[in-house]
Protein backbone atom coordinates (compact mmCIF):
# COMPACT_ATOMS: atom_id res chain seq x y z
CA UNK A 1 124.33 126.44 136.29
CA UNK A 2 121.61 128.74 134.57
CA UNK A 3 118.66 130.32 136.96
CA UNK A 4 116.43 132.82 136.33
CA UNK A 5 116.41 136.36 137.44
CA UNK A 6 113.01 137.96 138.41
CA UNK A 7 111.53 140.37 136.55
CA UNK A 8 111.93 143.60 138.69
CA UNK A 9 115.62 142.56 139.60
CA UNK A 10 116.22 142.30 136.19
CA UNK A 11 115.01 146.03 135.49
CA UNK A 12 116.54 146.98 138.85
CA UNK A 13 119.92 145.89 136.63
CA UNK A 14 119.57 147.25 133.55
CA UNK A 15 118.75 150.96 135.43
CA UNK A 16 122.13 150.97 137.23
CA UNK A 17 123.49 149.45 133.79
CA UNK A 18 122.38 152.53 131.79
CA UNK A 19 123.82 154.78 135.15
CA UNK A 20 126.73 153.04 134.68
CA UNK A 21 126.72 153.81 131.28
CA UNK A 22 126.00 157.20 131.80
CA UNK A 23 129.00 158.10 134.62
CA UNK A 24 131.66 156.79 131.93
CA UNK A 25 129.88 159.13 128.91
CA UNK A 26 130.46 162.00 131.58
CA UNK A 27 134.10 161.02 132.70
CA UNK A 28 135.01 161.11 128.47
CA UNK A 29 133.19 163.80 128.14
CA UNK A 30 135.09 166.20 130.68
CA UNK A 31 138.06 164.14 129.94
CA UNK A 32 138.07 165.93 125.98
CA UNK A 33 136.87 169.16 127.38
CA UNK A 34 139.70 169.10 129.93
CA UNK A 35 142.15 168.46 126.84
CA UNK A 36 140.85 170.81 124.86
CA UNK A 37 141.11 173.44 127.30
CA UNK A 38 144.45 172.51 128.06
CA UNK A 39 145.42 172.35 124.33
CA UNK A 40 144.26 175.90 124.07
CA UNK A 41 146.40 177.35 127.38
CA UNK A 42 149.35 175.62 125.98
CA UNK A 43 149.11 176.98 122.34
CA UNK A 44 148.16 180.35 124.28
CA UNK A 45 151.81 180.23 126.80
CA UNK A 46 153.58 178.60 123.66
CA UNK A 47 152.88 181.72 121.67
CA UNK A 48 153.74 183.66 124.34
CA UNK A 49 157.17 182.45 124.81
CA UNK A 50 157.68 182.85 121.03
CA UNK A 51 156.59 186.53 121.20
CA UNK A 52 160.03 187.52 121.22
CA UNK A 53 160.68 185.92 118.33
CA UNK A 54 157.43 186.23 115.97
CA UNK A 55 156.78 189.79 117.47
CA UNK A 56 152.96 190.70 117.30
CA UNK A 57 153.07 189.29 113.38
CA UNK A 58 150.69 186.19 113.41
CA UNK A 59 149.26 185.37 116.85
CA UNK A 60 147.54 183.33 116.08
CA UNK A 61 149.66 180.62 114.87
CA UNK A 62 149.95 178.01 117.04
CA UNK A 63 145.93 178.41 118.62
CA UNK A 64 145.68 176.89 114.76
CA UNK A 65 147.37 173.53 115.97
CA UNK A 66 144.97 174.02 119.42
CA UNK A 67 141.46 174.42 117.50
CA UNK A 68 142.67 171.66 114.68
CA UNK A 69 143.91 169.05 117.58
CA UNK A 70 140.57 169.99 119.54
CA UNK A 71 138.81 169.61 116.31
CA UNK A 72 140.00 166.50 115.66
CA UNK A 73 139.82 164.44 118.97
CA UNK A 74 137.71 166.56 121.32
CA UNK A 75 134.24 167.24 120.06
CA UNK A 76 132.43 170.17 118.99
CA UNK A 77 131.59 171.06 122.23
CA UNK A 78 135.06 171.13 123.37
CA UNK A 79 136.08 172.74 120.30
CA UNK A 80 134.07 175.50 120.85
CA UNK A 81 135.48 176.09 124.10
CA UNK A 82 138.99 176.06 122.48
CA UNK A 83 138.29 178.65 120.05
CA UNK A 84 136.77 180.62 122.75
CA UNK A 85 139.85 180.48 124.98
CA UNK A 86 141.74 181.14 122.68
CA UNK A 87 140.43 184.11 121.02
CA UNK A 88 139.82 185.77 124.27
CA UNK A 89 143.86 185.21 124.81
CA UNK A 90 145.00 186.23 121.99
CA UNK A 91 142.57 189.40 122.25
CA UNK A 92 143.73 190.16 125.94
CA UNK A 93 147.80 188.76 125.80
CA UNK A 94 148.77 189.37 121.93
CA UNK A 95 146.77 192.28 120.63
CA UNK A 96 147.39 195.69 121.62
CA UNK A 97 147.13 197.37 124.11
CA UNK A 98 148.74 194.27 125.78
CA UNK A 99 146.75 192.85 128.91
CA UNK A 100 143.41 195.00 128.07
CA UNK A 101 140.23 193.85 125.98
CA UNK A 102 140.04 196.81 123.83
CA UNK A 103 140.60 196.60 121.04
CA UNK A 104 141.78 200.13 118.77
CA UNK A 105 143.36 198.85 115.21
CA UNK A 106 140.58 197.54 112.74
CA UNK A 107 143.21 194.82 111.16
CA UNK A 108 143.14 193.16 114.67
CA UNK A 109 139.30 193.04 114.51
CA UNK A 110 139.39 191.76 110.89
CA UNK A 111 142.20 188.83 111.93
CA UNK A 112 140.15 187.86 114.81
CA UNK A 113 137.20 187.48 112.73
CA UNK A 114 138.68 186.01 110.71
CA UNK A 115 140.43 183.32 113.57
CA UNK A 116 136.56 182.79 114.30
CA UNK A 117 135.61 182.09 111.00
CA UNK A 118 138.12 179.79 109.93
CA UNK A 119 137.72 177.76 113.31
CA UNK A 120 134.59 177.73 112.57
CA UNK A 121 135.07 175.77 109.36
CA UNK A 122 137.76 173.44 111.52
CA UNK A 123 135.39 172.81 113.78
CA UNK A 124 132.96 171.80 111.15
CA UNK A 125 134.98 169.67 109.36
CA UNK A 126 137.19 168.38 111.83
CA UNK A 127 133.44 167.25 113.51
CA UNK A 128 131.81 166.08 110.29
CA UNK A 129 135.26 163.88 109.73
CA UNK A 130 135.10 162.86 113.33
CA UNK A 131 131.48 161.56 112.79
CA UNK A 132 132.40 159.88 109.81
CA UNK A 133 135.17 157.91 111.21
CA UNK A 134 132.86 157.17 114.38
CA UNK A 135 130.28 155.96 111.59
CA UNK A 136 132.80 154.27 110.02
CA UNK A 137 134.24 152.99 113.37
CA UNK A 138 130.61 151.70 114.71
CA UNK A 139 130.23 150.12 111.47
CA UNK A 140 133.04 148.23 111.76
CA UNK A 141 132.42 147.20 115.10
CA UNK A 142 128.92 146.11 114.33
CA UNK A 143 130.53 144.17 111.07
CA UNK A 144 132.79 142.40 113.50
CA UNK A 145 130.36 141.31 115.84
CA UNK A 146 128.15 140.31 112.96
CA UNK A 147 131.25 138.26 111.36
CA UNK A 148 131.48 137.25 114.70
CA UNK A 149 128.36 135.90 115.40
CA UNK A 150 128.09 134.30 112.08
CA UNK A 151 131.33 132.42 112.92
CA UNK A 152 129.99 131.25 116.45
CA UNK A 153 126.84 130.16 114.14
CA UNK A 154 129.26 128.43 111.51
CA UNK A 155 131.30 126.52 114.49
CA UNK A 156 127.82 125.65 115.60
CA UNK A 157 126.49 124.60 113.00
CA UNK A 158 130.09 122.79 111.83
CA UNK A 159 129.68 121.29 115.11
CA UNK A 160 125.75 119.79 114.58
CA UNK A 161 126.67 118.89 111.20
CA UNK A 162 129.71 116.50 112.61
CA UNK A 163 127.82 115.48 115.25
CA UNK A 164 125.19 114.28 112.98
CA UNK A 165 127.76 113.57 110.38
CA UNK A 166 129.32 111.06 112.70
CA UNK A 167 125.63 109.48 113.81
CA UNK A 168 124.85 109.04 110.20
CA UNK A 169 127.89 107.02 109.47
CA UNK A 170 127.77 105.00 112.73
CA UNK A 171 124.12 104.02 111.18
CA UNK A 172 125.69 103.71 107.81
CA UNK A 173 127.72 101.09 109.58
CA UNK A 174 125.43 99.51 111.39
CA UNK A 175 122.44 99.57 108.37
CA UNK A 176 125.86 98.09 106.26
CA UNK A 177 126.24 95.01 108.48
CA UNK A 178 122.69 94.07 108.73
CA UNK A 179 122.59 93.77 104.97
CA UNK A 180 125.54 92.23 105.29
CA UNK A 181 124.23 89.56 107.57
CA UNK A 182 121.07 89.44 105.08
CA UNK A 183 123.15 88.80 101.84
CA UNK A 184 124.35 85.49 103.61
CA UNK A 185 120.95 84.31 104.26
CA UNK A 186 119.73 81.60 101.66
CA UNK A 187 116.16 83.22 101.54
CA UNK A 188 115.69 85.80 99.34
CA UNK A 189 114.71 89.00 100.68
CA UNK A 190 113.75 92.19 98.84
CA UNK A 191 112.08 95.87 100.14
CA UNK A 192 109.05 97.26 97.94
CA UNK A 193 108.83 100.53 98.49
CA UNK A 194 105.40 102.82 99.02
CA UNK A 195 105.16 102.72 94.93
CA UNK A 196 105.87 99.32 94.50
CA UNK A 197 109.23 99.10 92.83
CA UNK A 198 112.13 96.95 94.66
CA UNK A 199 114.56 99.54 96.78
CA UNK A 200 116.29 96.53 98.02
CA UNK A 201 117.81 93.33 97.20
CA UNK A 202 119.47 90.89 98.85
CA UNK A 203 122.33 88.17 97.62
CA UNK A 204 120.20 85.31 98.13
CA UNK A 205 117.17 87.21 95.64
CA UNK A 206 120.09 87.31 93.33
CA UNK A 207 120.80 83.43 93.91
CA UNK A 208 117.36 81.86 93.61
CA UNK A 209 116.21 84.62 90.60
CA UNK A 210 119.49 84.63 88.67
CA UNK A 211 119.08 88.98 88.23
CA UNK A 212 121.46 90.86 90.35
CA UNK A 213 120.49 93.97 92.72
CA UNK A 214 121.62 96.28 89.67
CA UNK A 215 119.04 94.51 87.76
CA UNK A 216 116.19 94.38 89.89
CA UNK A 217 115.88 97.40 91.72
CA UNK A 218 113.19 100.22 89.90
CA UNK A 219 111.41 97.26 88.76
CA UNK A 220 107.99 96.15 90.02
CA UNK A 221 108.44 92.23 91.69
CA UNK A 222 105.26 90.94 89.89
CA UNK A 223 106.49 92.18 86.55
CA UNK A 224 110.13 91.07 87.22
CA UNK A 225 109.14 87.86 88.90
CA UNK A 226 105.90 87.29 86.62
CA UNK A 227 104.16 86.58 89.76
CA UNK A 228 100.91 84.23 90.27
CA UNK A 229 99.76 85.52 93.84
CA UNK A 230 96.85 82.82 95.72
CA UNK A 231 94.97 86.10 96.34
CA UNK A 232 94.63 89.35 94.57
CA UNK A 233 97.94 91.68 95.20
CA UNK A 234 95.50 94.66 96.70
CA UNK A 235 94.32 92.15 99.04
CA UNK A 236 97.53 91.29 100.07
CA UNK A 237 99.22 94.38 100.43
CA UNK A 238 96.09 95.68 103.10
CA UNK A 239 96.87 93.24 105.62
CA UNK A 240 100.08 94.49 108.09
CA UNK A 241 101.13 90.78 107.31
CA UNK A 242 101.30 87.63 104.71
CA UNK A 243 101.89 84.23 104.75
CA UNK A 244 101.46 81.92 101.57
CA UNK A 245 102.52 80.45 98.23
CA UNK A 246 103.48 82.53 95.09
CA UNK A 247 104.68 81.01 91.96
CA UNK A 248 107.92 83.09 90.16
CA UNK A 249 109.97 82.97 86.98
CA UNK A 250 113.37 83.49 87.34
CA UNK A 251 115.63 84.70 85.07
CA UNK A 252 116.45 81.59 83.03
CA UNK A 253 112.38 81.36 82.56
CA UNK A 254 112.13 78.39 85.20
CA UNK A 255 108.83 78.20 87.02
CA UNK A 256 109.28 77.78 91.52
CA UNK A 257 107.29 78.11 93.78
CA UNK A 258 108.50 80.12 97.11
CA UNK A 259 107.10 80.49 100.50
CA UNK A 260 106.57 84.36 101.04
CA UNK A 261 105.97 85.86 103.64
CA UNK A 262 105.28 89.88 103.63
CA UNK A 263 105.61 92.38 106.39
CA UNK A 264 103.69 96.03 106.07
CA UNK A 265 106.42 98.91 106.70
CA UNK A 266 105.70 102.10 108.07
CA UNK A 267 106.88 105.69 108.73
CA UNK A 268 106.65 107.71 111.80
CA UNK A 269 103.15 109.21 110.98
CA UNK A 270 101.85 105.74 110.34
CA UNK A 271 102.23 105.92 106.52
CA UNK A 272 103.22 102.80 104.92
CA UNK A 273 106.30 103.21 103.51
CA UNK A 274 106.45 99.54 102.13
CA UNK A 275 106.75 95.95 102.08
CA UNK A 276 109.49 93.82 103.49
CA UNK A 277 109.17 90.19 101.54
CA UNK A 278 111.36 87.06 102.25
CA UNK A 279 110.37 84.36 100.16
CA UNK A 280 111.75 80.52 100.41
CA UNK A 281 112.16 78.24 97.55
CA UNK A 282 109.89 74.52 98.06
CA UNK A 283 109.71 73.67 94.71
CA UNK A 284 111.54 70.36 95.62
CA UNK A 285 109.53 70.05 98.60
CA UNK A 286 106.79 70.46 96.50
CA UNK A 287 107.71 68.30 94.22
CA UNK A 288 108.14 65.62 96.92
CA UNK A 289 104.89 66.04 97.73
CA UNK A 290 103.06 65.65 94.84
CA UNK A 291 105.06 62.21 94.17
CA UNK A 292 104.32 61.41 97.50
CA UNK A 293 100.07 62.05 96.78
CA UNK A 294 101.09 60.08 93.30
CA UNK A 295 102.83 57.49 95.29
CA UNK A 296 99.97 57.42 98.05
CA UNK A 297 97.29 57.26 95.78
CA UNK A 298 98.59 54.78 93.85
CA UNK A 299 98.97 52.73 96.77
CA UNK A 300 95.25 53.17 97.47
CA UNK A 301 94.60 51.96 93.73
CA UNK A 302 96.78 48.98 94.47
CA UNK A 303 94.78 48.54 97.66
CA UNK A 304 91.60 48.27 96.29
CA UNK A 305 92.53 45.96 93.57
CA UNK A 306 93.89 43.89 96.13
CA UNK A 307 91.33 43.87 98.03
CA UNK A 308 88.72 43.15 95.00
CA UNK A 309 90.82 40.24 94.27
CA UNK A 310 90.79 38.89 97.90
CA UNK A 311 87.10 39.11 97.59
CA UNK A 312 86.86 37.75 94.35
CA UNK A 313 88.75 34.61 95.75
CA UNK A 314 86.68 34.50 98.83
CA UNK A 315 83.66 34.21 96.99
CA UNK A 316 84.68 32.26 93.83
CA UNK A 317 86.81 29.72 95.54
CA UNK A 318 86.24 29.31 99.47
CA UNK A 319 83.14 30.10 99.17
CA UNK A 320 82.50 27.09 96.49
CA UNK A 321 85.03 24.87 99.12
CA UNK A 322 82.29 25.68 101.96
CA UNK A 323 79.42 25.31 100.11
CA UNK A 324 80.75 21.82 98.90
CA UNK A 325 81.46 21.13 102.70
CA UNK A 326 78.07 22.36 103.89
CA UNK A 327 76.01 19.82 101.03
CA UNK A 328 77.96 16.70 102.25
CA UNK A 329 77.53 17.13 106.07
CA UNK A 330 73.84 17.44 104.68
CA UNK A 331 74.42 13.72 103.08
CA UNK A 332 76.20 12.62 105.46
CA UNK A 333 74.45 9.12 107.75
CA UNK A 334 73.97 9.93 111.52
CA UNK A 335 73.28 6.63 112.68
CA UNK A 336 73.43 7.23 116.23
CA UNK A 337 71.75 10.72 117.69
CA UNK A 338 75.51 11.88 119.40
CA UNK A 339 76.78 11.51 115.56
CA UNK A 340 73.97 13.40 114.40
CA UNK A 341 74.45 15.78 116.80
CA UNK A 342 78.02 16.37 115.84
CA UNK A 343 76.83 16.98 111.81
CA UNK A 344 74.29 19.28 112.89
CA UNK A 345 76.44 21.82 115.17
CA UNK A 346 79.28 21.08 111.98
CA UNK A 347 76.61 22.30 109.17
CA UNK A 348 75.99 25.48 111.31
CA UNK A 349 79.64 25.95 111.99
CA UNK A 350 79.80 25.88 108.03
CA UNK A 351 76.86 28.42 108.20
CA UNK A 352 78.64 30.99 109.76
CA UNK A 353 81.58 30.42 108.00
CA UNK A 354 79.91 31.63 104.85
CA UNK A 355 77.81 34.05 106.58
CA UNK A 356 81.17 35.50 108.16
CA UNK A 357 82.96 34.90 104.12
CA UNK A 358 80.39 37.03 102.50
CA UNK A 359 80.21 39.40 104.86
CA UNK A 360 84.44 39.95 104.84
CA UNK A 361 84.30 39.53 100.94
CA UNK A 362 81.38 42.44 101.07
CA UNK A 363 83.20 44.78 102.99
CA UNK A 364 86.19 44.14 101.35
CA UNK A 365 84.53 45.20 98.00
CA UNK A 366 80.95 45.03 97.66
CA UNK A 367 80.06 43.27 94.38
CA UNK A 368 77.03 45.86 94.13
CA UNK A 369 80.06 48.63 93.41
CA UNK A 370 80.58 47.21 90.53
CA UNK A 371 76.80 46.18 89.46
CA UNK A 372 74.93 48.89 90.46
CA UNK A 373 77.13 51.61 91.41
CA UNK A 374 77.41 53.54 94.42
CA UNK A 375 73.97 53.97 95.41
CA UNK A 376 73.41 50.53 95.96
CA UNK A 377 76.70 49.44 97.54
CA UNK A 378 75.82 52.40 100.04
CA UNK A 379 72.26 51.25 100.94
CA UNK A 380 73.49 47.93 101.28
CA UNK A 381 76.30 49.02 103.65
CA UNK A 382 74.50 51.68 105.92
CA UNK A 383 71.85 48.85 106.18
CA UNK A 384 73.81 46.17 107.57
CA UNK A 385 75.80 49.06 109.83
CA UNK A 386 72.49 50.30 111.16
CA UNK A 387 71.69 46.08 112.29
CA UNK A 388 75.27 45.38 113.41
CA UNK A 389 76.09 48.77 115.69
CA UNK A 390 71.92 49.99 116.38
CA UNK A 391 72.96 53.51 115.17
CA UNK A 392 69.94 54.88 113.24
CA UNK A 393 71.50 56.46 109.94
CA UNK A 394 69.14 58.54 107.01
CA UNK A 395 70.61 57.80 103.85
CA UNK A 396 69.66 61.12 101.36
CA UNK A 397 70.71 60.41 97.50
CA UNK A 398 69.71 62.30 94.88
CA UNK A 399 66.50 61.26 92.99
CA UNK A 400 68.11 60.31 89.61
CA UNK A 401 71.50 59.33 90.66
CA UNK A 402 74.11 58.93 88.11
CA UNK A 403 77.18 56.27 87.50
CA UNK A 404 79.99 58.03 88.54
CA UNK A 405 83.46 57.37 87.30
CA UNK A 406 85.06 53.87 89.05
CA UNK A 407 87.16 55.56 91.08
CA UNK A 408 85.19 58.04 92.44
CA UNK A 409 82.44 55.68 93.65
CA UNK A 410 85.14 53.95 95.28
CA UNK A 411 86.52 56.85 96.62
CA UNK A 412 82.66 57.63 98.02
CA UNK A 413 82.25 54.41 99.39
CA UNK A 414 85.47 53.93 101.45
CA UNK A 415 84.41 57.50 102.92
CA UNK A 416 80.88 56.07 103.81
CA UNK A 417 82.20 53.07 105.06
CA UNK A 418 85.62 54.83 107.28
CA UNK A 419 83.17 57.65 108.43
CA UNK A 420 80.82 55.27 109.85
CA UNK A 421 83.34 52.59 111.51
CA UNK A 422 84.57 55.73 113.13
CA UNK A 423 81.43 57.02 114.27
CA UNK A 424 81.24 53.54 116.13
CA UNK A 425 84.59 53.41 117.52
CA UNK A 426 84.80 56.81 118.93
CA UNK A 427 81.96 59.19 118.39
CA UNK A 428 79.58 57.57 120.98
CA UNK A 429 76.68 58.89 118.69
CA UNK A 430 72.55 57.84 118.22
CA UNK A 431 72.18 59.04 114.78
CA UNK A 432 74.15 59.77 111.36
CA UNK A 433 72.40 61.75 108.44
CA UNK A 434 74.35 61.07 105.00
CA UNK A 435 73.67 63.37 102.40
CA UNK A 436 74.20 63.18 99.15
CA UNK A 437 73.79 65.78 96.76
CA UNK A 438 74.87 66.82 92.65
CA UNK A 439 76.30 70.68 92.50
CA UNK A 440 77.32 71.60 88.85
CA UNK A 441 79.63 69.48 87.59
CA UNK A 442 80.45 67.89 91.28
CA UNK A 443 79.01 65.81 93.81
CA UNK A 444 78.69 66.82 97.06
CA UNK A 445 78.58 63.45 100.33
CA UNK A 446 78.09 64.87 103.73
CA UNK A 447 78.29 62.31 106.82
CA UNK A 448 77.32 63.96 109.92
CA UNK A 449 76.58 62.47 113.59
CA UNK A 450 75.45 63.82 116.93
CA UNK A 451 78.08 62.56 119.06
CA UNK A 452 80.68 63.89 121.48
CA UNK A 453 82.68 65.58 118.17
CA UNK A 454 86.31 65.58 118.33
CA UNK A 455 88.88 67.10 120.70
CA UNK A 456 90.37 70.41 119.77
CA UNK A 457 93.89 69.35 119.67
CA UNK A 458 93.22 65.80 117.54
CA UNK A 459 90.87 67.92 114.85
CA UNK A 460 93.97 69.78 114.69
CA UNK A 461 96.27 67.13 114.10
CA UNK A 462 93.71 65.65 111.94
CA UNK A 463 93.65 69.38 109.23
CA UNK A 464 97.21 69.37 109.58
CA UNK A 465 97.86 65.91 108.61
CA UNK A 466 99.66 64.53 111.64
CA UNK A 467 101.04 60.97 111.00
CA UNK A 468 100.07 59.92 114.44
CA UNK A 469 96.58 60.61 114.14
CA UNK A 470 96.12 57.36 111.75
CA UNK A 471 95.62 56.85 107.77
CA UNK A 472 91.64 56.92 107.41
CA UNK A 473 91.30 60.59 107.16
CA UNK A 474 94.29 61.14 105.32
CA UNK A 475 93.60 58.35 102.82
CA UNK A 476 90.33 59.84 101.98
CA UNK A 477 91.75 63.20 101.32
CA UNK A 478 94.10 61.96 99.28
CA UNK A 479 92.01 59.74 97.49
CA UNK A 480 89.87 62.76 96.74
CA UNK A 481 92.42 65.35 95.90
CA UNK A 482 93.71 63.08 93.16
CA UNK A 483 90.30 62.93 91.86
CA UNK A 484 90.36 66.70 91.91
CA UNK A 485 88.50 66.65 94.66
CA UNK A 486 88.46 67.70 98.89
CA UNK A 487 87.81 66.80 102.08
CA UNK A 488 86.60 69.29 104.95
CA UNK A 489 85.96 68.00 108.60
CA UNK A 490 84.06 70.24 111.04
CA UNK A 491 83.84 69.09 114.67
CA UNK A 492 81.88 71.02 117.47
CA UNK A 493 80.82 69.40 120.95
CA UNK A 494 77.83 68.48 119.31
CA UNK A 495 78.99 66.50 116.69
CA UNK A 496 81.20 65.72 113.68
CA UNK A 497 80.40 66.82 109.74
CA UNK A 498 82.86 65.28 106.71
CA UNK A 499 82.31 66.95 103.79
CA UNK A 500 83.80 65.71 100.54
CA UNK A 501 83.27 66.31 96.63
CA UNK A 502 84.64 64.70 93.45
CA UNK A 503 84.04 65.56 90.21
CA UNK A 504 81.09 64.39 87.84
CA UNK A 505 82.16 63.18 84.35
CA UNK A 506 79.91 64.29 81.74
CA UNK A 507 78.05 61.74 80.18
CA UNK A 508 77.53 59.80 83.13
CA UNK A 509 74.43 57.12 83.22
CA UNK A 510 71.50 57.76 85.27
CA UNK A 511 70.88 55.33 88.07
CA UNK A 512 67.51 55.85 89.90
CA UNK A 513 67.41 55.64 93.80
CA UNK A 514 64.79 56.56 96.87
CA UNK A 515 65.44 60.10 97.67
CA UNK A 516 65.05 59.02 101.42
CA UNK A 517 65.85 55.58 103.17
CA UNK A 518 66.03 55.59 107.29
CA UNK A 519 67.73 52.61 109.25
CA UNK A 520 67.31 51.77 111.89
CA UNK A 521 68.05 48.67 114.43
CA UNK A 522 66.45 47.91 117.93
CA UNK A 523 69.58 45.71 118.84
CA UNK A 524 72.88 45.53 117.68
CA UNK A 525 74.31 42.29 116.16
CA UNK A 526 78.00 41.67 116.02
């Protein structure tokens, strides 16, 4: 457990530290004074006891081994002490006169000078080599504890580097088995990085492109993949995310067309770093799709023959049949008033019949359609709408008002016609403005009412193409979008707009219509 020590207890420390310190430098110290004196007594009573032997010749042998030992281990200091005691021994116990300080032969002057001189130069040398190996000594010391320390940092660092050694591979692992679990994914998945080129590349990019990972990565995707992007790229690659259809060339040079959807990648500092991208192949499902608008709008062509020819034979044939019917009850003898009676309510049964006939065989397929074009067939319809339901409806068509192709009047029509049986059923509205305009080399048809619009969750249904919704809105976008055209509904709570356009074929004849015709009802007629 680590605390901290206060300031003034930590100096209070260190002071009886450098005490401390300073009691052991005095202890060693007196400890090599007290051996140096000691050395020099015992070379001193040493040469003593080998008087008898040496005589007076050389006294001052063995106080050589007693400065050279205090020299060597003792200190200057202590040295000089040595040489000091001994001299003064020698001079008083081995010179004569014997036990005096005076000193009467000149050679015994010179030979102590000289003693002096030479421990002088031990001294010296003995210190400077004593300083030296202390130098050398410290040096090595500090050395150690530097090898020392840069072990410890080694083992420390050895230690970091295995610790993060060991995290690395444990993400290794783990980075290892998710791209493990993304190679078995059927989508293909790929990682741009901040420059563009792929840094990644998945097993299933290498089954739906046909180029393995080898192949692919350093390479940009919309050179690789020859890309046709719905959007520009630079517009794409602002957002933080992307959802929509790209069309790419594999390797064989077969065109598909994948679902992609992109996901912005970023660093720590908020840098992007790149672009995660997992794009699905739907180029069946596509495929599907457009035979299934071939198929649909087929049926619609189909439809509308059909139902030209079950007005055709309305009008040509029962029509003739009532007609017929309707001239003999006109001939035929009422002799009594109840007979008469009876003819007359039959004739007007027969009235309505053919009223009703025409007006089936009409709606079925106007004849006008096909006479006039779709300028009349519309007047004609919004006019009998505007009696039947009492909605008031502004019919707006362009001044000079060209033939349009067949199919696109039809296709024009049937919206006028759905749009407005609609607006009866469900929009609970007063009034419908129908526009109808030329833009270019398309015409534009807007149908829009003041009713209660359409709930949130049906217009939704409705854009998305629900099945359950029904087949009038859907018909008419499909009728359109084979013509090349589209379809847009708007709802709010104040009404409902259908916008649709088809294309204008050039050459087209000119058909001249009121800019302007109102309808209007007081009652409705069913």
């Amino acid at each position: 457990m680590n605390s901290a020590i206060p300031i003034s207890e930590d100096v209070r420390l260190r002071s009886l530290n450098d005490a401390a310190l300073s009691d052991a430098d005095i202890k060693k110290e007196a400890t090599r004074y007290a051996l140096a004196i000691i050395a020099a007594i015992a070379a001193l009573v040493l040469r003593k006891v080998l008087n008898p032997l040496l005589g007076s010749d050389n006294p001052y042998l063995t106080a050589w081994a007693a400065v050279v030992f205090s020299a060597w281990y003792c200190g200057i200091g202590a040295s000089i002490v040595a040489v000091i005691i001994t001299s003064v021994g020698i001079w008083y116990w081995l010179l004569s006169p014997y036990d005096s300080l005076a000193i009467q032969s000149h050679t015994h002057l010179f030979g102590l000078l000289g003693f002096l001189t030479f421990s002088a130069v031990i001294v010296l040398l003995g210190e400077h080599t004593r300083r030296v190996a202390f130098k050398r000594e410290r040096a090595e010391a500090e050395q150690r504890a530097v090898h020392e320390q840069l072990e410890n940092r080694v083992r420390q660092r050895t230690a970091a580097l295995e610790e993060r050694t060991a995290a690395l591979q444990q993400k290794t692992a783990e980075v290892i088995e998710k791209a493990t679990l993304l190679d078995l994914a059927n989508d293909a998945i790929f990682v741009k990085s901040a420059n563009g080129t792929i840094s990644y590349w998945n097993e299933g990019a290498t089954r739906l492109y046909g180029w393995a990972a080898t192949e692919a990565l350093g390479h940009f995707p919309a050179e690789l993949l020859h890309s046709e992007y719905p959007v520009p790229l630079s517009e794409i690659e602002s957002r933080d995310g992307w959802e929509g259809e790209i069309r790419h060339t594999k390797k064989d040079g077969s065109r598909i067309i994948v679902v992609s959807r992109w996901a912005k990648i970023q660093d720590s500092n908020g840098n992007v770093a790149g672009w995660l991208e997992i794009n699905t192949d739907i180029t069946s499902r596509k495929s599907a799709e457009d035979a299934a608008r071939a198929l649909s709008g087929r049926i619609l062509t189909l439809q509308d023959e059909e139902r030209r020819r079950i007005a055709k034979g309305l009008h040509d044939s029962l029509g003739q049949y009532l007609a017929a019917l309707k001239m003999n009850l006109d001939g035929f003898p009422s002799p009594t008033p109840p007979q008469a009676a009876v003819v007359f309510e039959s004739a007007e049964i027969v009235d309505k019949c053919l009223t009703e006939m025409r007006t089936i065989s009409h709606l079925l397929h106007p004849p006008l359609l096909d006479e006039s074009g779709f300028g009349s067939a519309a007047h004609w319809f919004v006019e009998g709408f505007a009696r039947r339901s009492g909605i008031e409806v502004n019919l707006e068509l362009p001044q000079e008002l060209m033939r349009l192709h067949p199919d696109v009047e039809i296709a024009l029509f049937r919206a006028v016609q759905e749009c407005l049986t609609n607006i009866h059923k469900h929009a609970n509205s007063s009034l419908v403005d129908i526009r109808m305009t030329q833009e270019g080399k398309h015409v534009r048809l807007e149908i829009q009412d003041n009713g209660q619009g359409i709930p949130k969750e049906r217009l939704n249904r409705l854009l998305e193409g629900a099945a359950e919704v029904g087949v009038g809105i859907a018909g008419m976008r499909e009728r359109f979008r084979e013509l090349g055209g589209s379809l847009e509904l708007r709802s709010t709570r104040k009404g409902t707009t259908v916008i649709v356009t088809a294309p204008v074929p050039q050459g087209a004849a000119v058909q001249r219509k009121p800019q302007q015709v109102r309808l209007r009802s007081e009652r409705p007629h069913f």
